[in-house]
N, C-alpha and C. Protein backbone atom coordinates (compact mmCIF):
# COMPACT_ATOMS: atom_id res chain seq x y z
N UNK A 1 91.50 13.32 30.54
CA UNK A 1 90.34 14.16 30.33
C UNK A 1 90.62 15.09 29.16
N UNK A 2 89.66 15.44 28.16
CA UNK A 2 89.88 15.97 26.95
C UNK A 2 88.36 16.66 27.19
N UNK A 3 89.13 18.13 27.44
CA UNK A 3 87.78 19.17 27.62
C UNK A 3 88.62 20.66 27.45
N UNK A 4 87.82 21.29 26.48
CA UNK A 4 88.42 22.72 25.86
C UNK A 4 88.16 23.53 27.66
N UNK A 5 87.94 23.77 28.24
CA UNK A 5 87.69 25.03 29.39
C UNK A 5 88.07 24.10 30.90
N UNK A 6 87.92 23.07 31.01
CA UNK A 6 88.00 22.76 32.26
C UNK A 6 89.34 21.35 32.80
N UNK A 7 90.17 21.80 33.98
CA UNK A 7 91.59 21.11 33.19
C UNK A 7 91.25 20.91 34.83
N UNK A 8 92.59 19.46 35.43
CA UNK A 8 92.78 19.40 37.26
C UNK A 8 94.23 19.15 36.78
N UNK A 9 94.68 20.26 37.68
CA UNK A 9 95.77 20.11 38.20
C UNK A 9 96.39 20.30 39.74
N UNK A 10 97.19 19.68 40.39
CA UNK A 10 97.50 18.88 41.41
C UNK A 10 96.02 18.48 42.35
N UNK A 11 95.36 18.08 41.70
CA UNK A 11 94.29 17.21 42.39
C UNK A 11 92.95 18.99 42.76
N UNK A 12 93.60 19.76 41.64
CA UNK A 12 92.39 21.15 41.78
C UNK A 12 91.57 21.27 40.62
N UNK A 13 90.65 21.16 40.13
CA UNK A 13 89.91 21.80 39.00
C UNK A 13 89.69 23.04 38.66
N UNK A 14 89.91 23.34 37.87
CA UNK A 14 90.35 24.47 37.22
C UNK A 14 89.52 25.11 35.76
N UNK A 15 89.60 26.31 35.58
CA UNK A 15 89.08 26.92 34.34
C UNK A 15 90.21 27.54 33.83
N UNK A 16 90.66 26.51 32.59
CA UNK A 16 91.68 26.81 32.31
C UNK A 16 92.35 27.88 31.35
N UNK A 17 93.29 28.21 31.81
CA UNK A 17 93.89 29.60 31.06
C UNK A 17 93.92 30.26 32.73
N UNK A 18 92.75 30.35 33.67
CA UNK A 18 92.89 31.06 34.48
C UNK A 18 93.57 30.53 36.01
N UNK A 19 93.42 31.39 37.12
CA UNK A 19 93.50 30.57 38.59
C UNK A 19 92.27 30.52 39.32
N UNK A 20 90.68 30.64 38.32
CA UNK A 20 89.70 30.53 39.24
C UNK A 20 89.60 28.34 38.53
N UNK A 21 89.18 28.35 40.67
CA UNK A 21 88.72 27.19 40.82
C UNK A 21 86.94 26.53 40.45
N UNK A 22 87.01 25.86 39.91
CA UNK A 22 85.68 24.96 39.44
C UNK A 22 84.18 25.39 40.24
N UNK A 23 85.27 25.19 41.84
CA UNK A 23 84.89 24.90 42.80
C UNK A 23 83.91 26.04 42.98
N UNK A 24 84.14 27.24 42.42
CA UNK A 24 83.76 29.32 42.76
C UNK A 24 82.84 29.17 42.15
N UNK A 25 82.49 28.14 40.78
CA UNK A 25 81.60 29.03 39.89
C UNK A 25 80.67 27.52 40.41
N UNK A 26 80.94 26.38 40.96
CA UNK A 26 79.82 25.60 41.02
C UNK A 26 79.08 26.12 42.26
N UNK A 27 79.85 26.65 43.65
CA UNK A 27 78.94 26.99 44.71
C UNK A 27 78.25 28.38 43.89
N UNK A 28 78.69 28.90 43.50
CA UNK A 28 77.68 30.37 42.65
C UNK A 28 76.37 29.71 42.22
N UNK A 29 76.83 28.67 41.21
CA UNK A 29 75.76 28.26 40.69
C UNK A 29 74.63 27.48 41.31
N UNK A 30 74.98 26.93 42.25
CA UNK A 30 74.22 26.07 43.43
C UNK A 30 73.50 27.09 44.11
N UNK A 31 74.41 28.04 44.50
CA UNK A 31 73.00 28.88 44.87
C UNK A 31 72.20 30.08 43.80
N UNK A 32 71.84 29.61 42.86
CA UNK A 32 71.53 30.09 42.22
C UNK A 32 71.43 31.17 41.60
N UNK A 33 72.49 31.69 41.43
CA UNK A 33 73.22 32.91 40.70
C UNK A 33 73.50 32.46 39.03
N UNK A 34 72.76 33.33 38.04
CA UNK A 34 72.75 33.12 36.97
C UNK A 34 74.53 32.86 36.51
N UNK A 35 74.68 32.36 35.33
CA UNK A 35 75.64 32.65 34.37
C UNK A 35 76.53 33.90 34.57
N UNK A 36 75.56 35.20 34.26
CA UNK A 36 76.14 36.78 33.98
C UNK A 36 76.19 36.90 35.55
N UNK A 37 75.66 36.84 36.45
CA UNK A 37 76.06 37.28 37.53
C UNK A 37 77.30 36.53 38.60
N UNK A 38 77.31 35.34 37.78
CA UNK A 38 79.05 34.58 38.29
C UNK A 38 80.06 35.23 37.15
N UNK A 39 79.74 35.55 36.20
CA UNK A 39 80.71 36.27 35.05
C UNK A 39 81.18 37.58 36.11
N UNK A 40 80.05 38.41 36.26
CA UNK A 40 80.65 38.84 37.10
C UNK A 40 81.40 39.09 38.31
N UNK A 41 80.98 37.91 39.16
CA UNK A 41 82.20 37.74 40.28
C UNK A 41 82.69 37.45 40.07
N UNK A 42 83.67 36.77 39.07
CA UNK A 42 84.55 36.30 38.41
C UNK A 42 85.18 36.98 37.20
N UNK A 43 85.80 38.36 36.99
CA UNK A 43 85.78 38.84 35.37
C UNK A 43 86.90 38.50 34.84
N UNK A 44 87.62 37.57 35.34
CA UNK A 44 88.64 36.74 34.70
C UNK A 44 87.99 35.71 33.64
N UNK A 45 86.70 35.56 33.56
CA UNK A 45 86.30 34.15 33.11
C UNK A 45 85.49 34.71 32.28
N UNK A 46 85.11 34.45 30.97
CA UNK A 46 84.39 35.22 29.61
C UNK A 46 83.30 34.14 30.09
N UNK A 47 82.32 34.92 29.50
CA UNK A 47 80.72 34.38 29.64
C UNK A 47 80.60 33.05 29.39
N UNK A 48 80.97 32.46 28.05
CA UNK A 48 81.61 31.13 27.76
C UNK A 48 82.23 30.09 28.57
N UNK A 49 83.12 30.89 29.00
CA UNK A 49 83.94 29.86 30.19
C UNK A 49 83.15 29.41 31.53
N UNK A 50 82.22 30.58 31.69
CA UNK A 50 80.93 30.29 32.51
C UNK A 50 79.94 29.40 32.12
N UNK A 51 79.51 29.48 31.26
CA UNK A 51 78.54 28.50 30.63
C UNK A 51 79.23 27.14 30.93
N UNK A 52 80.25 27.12 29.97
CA UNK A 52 81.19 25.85 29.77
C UNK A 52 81.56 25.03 31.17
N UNK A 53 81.92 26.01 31.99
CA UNK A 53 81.82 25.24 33.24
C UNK A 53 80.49 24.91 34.04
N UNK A 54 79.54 25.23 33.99
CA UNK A 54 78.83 24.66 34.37
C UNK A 54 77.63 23.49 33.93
N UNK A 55 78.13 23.49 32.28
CA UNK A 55 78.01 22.35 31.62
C UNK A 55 78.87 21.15 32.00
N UNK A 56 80.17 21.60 32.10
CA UNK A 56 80.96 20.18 32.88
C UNK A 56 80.59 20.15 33.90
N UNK A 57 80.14 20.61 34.85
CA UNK A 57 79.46 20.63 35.84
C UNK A 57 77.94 19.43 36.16
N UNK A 58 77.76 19.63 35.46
CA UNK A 58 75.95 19.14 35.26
C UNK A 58 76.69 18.04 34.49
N UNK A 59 77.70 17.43 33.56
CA UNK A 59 78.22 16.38 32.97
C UNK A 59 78.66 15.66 33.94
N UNK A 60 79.37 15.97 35.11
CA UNK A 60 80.32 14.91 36.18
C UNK A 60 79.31 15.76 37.64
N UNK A 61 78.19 15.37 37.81
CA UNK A 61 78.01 16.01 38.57
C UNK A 61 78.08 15.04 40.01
N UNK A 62 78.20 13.95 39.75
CA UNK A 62 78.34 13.16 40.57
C UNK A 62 79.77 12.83 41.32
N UNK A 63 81.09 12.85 40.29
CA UNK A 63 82.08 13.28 40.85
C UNK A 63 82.98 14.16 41.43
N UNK A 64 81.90 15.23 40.64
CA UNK A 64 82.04 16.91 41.12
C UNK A 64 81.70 17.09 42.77
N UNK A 65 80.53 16.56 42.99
CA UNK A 65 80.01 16.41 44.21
C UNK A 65 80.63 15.94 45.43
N UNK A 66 80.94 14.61 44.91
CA UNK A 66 82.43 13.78 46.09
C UNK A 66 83.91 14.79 46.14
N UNK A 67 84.00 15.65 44.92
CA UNK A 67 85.35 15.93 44.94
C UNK A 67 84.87 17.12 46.02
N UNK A 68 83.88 17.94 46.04
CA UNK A 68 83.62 18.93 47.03
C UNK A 68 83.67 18.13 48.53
N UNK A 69 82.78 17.62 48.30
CA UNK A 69 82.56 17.11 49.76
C UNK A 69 83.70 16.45 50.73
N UNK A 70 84.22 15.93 49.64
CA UNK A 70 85.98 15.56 50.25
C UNK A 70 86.73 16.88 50.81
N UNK A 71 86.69 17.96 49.53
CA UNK A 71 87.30 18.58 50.34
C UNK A 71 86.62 19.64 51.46
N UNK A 72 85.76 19.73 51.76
CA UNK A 72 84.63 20.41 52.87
C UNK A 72 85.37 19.79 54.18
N UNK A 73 85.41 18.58 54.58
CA UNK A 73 85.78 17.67 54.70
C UNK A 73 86.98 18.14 55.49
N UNK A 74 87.93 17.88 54.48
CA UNK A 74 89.22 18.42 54.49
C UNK A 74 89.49 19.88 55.10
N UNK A 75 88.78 20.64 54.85
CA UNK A 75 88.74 22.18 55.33
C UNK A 75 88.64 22.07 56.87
N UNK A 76 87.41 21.51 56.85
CA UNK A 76 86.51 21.15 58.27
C UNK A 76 87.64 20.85 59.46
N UNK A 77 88.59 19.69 58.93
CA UNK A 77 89.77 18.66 59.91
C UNK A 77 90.90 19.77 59.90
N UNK A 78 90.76 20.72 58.75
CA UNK A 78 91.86 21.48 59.06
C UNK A 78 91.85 22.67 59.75
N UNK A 79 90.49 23.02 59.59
CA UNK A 79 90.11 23.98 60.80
C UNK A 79 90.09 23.82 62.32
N UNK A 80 89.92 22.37 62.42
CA UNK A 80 89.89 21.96 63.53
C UNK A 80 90.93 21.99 64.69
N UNK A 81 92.31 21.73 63.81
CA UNK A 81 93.31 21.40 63.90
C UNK A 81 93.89 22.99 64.47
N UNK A 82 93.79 24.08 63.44
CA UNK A 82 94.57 24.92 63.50
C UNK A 82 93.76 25.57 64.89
N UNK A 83 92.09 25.28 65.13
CA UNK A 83 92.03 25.88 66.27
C UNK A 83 93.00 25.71 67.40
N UNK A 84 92.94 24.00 67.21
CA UNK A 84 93.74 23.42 68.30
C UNK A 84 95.23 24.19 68.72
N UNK A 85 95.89 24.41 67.38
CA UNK A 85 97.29 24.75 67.81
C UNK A 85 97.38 26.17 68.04
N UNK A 86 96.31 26.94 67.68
CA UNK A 86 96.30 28.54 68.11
C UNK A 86 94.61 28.89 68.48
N UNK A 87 94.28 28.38 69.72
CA UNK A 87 93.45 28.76 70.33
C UNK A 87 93.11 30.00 70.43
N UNK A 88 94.09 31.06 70.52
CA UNK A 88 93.04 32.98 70.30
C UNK A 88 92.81 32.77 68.95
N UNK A 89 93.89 32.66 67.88
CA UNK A 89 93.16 33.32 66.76
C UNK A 89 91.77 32.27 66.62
N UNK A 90 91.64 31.01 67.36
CA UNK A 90 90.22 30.69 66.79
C UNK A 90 88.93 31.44 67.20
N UNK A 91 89.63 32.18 68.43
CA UNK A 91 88.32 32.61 69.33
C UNK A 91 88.20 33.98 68.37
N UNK A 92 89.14 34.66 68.02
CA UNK A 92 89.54 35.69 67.45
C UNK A 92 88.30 35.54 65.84
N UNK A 93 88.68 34.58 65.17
CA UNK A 93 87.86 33.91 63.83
C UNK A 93 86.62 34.12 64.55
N UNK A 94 86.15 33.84 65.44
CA UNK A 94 84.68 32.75 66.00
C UNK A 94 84.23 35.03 66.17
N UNK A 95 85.34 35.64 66.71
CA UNK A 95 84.30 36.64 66.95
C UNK A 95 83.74 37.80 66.01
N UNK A 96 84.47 37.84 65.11
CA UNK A 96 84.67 38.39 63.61
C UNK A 96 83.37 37.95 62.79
N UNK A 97 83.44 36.48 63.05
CA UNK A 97 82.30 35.40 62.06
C UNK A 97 80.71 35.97 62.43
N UNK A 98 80.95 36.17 63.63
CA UNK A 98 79.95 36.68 64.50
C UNK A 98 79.23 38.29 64.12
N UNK A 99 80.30 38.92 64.03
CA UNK A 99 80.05 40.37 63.58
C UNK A 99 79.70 41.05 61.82
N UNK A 100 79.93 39.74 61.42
CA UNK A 100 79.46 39.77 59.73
C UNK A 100 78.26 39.44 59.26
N UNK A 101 78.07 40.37 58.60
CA UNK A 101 76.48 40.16 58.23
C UNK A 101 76.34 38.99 57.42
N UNK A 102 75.44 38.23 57.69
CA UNK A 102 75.03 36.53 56.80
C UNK A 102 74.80 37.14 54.91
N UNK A 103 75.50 36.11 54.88
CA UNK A 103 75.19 36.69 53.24
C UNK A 103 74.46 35.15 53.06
N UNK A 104 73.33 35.64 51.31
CA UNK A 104 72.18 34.82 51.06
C UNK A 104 73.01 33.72 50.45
C-alpha cells in the first residue's frame, strides 16, 4: 500500500506519524460528525490528516467495512469470554453501562 497519511501495522490501520486508529475517525465520521469536529476529538491529527483519512476511507470502503466488522466481531467473542472468566466484573460493567448517559 502506497498512501501519504494512512499506513496498517500488525493487522491495525493507522494515521500515520500518530497512535490514532482509522478505526476513531471512521466511526466519527459514520455518525456524522464533520471533519473539524473529529479534528477535534482527535488534536493529534491536523485537519488534513482528517480529510485524508476519510478519503481513504470512502476509497476502500468496502474493505474498511469487513476489517471493522471482523473486528466488532472479535470484541463481541472477547467480551464474552472475559464475562465468562470474571463473572462480577461483568455484572460490575453491565451496572456502570447502565448508569451512563446514552451518547448520540
Amino acid at each position: 500500500m502506497n498512501d501519504q497519511y494512512i499506513e496498517k501495522l500488525d493487522q491495525v490501520w493507522q494515521i500515520k506519524g500518530t497512535r490514532v486508529a482509522l478505526d476513531s475517525v471512521i466511526y466519527q465520521f459514520q455518525q456524522g460528525r464533520s471533519p473539524e469536529a473529529i479534528q477535534d476529538a482527535f488534536p493529534a491529527l491536523s485537519l488534513g490528516q482528517v480529510y485524508a483519512a476519510i478519503a481513504y476511507y470512502l476509497d476502500h470502503q468496502a474493505e474498511l467495512d469487513a476489517y471493522l466488522a471482523h473486528n466488532e466481531a472479535t470484541e463481541a467473542e472477547f467480551s464474552q469470554e472475559i464475562a465468562r472468566l470474571y463473572p462480577k466484573g461483568a455484572a460490575l460493567k453491565a451496572r456502570i453501562k447502565q448508569r451512563l448517559p446514552e451518547t448520540a
